[in-house]
Protein backbone atom coordinates (compact mmCIF):
# COMPACT_ATOMS: atom_id res chain seq x y z
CA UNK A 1 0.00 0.00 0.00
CA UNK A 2 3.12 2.53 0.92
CA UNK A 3 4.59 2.15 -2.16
CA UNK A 4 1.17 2.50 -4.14
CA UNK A 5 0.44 6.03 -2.19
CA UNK A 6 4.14 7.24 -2.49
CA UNK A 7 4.31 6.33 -6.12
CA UNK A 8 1.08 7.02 -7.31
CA UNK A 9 0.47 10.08 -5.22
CA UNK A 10 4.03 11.77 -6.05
CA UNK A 11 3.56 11.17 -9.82
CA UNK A 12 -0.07 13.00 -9.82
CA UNK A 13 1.49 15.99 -7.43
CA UNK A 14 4.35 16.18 -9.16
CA UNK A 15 4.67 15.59 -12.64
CA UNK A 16 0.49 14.65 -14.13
CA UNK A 17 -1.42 17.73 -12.76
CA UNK A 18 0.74 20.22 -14.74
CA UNK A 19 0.48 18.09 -17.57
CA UNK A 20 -3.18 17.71 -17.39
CA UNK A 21 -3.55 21.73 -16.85
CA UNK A 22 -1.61 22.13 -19.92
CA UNK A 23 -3.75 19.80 -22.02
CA UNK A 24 -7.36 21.43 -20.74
CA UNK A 25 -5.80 24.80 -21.21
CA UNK A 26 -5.81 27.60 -23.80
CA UNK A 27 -2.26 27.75 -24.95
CA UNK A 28 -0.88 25.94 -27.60
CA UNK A 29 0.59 22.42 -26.72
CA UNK A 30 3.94 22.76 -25.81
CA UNK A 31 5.53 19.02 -25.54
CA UNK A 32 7.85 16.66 -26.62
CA UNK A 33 7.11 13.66 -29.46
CA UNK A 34 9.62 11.38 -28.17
CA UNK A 35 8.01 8.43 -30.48
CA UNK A 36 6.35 10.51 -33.43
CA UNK A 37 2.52 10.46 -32.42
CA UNK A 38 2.33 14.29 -31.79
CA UNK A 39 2.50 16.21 -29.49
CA UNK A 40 -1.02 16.43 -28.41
CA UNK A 41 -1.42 12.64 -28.05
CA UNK A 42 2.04 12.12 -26.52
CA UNK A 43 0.76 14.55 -23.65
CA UNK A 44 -2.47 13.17 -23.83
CA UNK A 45 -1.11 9.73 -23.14
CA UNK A 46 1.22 11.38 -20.15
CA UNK A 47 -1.70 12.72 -18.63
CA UNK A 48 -3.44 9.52 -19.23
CA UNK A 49 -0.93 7.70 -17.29
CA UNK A 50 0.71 10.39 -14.96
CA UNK A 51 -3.26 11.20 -13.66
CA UNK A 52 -5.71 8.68 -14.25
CA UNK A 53 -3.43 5.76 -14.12
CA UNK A 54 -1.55 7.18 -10.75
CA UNK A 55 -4.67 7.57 -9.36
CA UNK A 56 -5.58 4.14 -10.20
CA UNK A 57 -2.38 2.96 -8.18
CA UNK A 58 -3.30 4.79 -5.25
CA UNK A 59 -6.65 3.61 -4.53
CA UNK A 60 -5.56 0.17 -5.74
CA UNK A 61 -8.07 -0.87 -8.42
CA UNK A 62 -6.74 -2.37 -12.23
CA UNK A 63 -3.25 -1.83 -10.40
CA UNK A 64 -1.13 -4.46 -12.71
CA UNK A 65 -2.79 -2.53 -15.90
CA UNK A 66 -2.79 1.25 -14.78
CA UNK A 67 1.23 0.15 -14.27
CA UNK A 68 1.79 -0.81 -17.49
CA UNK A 69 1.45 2.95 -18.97
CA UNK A 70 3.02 4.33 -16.42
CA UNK A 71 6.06 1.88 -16.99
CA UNK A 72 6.09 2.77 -20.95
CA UNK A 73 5.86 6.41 -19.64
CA UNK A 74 8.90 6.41 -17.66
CA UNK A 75 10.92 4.10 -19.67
CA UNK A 76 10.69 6.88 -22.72
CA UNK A 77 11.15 9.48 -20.56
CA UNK A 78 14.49 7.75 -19.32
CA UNK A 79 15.54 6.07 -22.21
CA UNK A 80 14.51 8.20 -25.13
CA UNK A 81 13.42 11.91 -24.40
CA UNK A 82 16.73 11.32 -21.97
CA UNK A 83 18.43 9.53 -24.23
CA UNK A 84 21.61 11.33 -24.64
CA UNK A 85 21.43 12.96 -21.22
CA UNK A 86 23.81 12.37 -18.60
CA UNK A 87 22.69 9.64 -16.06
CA UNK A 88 21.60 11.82 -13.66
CA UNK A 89 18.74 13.45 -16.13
CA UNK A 90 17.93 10.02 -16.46
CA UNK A 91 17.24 8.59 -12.96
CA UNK A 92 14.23 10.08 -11.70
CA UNK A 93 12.15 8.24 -14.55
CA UNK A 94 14.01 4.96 -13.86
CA UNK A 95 13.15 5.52 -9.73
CA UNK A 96 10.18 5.71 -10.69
CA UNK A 97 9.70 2.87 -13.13
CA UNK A 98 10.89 0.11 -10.97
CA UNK A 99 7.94 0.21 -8.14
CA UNK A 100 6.04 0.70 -11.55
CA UNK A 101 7.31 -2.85 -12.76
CA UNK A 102 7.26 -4.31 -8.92
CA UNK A 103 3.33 -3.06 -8.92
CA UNK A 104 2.51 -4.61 -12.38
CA UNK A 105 4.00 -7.95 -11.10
CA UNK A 106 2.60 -7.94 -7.80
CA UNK A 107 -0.61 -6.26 -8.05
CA UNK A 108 -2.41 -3.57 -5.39
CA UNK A 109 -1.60 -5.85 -2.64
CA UNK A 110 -3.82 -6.61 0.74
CA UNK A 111 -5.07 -3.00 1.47
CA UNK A 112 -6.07 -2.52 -2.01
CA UNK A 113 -9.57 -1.86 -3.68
CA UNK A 114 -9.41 -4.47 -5.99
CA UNK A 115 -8.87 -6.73 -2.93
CA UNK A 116 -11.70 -5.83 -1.11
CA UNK A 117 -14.13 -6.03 -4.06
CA UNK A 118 -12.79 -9.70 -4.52
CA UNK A 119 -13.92 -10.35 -0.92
């Protein structure tokens, strides 16, 4: 449950609310197309899987599927939009994809919604 909070709660806070206010707003989209869809559905699937999915992980309901976007998410944050960065550019996306991949193996756990709906 701790690491569904932590994870899911810091990655709404802290990196999908911004991204959502910049999709709902009036400015043009300003955002990287790390894998050539655009940039309005690259930040539409960012805030897709920054908000809704993190949000998903914190209540702990569909937690080994709302990880899998949120794995892709950080991976190409780390691995391609980072790319050619120094390490140290790259490690907040790869912090945060490994209780990503733990979660998707795993699942929500015993203090979970999806648990308590199966009881």
């Amino acid at each position: 449950m701790l690491l569904r909070v932590v994870f899911g709660g810091l990655m709404i806070i802290n990196h999908g609310w911004g991204k959502l206010l910049r999709l709902v707003g009036d400015e043009p989209i300003k955002f990287a197309d790390p894998i050539g869809l655009g940039k309005e559905i690259s930040l539409g699937f960012a805030v897709f899987s920054e908000v809704l999915c993190a949000l998903f992980i914190v209540l702990g309901i569909f937690t080994r599927y709302a990880s899998i976007p949120l794995l892709v998410t950080m991976l190409v944050a780390a691995f391609i939009v980072h790319g050619d960065d120094p390490f140290k550019e790259k490690e907040a996306a790869i912090l945060f994809a490994v209780p990503y991949l733990i979660l998707m193996l795993t699942g929500g756990g015993k203090y979970s919604l999806e648990n308590y709906i199966k009881k």
